[in-house]
C-alpha atoms as a PDB file:
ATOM      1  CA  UNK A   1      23.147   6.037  -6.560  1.00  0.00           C
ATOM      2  CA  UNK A   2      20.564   3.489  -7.117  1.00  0.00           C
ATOM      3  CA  UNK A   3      19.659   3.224  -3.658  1.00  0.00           C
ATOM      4  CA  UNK A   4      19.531   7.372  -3.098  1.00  0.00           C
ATOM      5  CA  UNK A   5      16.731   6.904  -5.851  1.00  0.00           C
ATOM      6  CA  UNK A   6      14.668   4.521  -5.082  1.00  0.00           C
ATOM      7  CA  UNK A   7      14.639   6.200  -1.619  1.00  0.00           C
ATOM      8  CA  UNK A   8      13.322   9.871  -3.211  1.00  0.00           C
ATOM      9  CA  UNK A   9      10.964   7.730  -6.024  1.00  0.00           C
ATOM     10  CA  UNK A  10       9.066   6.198  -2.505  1.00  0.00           C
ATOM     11  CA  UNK A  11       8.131   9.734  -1.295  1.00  0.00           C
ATOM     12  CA  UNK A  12       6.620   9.822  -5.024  1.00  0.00           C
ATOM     13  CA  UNK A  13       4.937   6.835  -5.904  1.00  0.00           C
ATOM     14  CA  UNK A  14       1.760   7.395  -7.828  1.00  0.00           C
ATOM     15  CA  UNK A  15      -1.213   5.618  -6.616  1.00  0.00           C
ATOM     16  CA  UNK A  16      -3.626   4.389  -9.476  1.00  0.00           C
ATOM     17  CA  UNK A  17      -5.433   0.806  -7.367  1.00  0.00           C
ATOM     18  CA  UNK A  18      -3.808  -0.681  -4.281  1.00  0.00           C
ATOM     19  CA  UNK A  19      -2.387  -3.595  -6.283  1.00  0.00           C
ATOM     20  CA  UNK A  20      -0.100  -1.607  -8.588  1.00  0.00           C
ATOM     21  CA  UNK A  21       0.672   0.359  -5.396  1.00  0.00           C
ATOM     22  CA  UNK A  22       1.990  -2.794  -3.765  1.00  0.00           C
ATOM     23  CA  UNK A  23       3.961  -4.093  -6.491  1.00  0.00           C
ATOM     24  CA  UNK A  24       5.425  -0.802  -7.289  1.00  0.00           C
ATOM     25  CA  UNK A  25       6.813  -0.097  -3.377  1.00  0.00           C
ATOM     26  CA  UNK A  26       7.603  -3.202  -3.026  1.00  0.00           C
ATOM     27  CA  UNK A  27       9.746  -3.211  -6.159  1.00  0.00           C
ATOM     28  CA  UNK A  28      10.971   0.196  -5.545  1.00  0.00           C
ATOM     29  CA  UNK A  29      12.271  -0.122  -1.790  1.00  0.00           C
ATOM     30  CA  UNK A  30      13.751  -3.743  -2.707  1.00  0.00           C
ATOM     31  CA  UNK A  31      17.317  -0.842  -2.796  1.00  0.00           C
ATOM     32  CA  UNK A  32      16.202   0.787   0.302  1.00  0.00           C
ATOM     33  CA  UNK A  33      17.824  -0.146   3.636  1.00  0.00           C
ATOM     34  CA  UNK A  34      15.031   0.560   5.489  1.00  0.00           C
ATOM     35  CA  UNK A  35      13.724  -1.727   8.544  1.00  0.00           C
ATOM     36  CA  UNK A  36      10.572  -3.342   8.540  1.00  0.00           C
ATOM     37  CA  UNK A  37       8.377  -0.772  10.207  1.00  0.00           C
ATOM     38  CA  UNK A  38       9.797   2.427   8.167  1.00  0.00           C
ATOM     39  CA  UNK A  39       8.819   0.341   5.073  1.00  0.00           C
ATOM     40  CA  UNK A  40       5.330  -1.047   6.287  1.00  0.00           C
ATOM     41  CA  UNK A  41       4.893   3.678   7.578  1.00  0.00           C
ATOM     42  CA  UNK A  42       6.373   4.606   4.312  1.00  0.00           C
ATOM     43  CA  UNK A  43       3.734   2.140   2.682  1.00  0.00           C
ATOM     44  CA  UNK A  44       0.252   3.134   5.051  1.00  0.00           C
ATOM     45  CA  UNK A  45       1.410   6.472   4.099  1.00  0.00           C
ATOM     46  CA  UNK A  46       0.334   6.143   0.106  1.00  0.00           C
ATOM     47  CA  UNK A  47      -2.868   4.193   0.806  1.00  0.00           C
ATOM     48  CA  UNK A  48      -5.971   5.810  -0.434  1.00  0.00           C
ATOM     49  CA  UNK A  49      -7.954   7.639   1.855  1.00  0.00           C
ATOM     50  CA  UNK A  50     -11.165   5.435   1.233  1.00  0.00           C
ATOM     51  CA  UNK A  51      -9.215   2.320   1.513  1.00  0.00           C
ATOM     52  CA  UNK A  52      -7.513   3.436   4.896  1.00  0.00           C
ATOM     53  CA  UNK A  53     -10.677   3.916   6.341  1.00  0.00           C
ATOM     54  CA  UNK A  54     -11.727   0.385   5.296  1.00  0.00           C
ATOM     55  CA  UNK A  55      -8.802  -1.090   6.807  1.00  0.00           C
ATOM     56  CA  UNK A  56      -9.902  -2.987  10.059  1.00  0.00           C
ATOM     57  CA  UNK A  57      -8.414  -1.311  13.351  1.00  0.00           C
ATOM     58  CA  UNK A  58      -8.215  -4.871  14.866  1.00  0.00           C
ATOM     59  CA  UNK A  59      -5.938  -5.911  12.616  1.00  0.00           C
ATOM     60  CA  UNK A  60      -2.327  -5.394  12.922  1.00  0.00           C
ATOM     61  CA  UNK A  61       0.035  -6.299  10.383  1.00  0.00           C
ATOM     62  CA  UNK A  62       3.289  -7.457  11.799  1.00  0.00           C
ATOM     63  CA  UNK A  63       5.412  -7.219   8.115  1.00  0.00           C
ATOM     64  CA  UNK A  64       5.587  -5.404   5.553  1.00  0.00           C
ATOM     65  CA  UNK A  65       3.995  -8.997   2.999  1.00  0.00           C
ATOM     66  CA  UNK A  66       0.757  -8.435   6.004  1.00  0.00           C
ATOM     67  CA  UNK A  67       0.370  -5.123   4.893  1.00  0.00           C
ATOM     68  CA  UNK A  68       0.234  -5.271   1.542  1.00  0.00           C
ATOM     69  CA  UNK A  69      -1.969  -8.226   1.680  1.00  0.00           C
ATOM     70  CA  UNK A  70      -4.360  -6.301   4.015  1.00  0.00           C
ATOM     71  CA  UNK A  71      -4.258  -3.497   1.674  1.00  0.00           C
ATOM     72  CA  UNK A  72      -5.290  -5.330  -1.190  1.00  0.00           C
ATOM     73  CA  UNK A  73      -7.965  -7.495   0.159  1.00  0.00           C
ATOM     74  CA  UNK A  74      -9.378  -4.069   1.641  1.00  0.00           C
ATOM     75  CA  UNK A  75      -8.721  -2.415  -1.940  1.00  0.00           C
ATOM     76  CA  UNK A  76     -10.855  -5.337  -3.984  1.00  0.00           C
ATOM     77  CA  UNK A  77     -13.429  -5.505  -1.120  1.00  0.00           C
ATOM     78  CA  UNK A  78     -13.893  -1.395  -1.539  1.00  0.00           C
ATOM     79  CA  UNK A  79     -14.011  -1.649  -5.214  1.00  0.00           C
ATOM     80  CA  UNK A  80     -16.389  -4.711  -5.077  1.00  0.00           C
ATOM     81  CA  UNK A  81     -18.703  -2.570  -2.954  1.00  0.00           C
ATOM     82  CA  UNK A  82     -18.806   0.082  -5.583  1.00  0.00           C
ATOM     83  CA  UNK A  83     -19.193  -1.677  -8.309  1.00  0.00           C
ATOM     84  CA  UNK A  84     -21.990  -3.072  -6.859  1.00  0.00           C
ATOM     85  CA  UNK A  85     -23.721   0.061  -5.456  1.00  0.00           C
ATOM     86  CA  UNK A  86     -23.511   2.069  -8.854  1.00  0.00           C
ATOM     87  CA  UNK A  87     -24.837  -0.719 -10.521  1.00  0.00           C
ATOM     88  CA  UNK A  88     -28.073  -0.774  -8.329  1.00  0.00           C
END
């Protein structure tokens, strides 16, 4: 039972900043038998829109840890940037 919900509650995860999205998939698939590249689709599939176009093409994450990681430096690096511009 646990693991049929965690499965549906990853289709469903709300994304507030890239950090708390992290932590929360990666808490919520630690029931889900998926393989490493489902998880790491499942996961590119609730970044922000502005943060996937930030994401460096030359870059490809090999686990699901790279991802996140990726996602998070891209995520702080975004926000940085705006922060900065809207206080100019």
């Amino acid at each position: 039972m646990q693991e049929q919900q965690s499965t549906r509650f990853v289709h469903y995860v709300k994304v507030t900043n890239q950090l708390t999205y992290a932590t929360n998939f990666c808490l919520i698939v630690s029931d889900v038998p998926w393989d490493e590249e489902a998880l790491m689709e499942k996961f590119h599939y609730g970044i922000r829109s502005d943060v996937k176009d930030f994401l460096p093409p030359l870059e490809d994450p090999k686990s699901l840890t790279e991802t996140t990681s990726q996602v998070i430096r891209c995520d702080n690096n975004f926000l940085s940037d705006d922060v900065y511009n809207n206080n100019k």
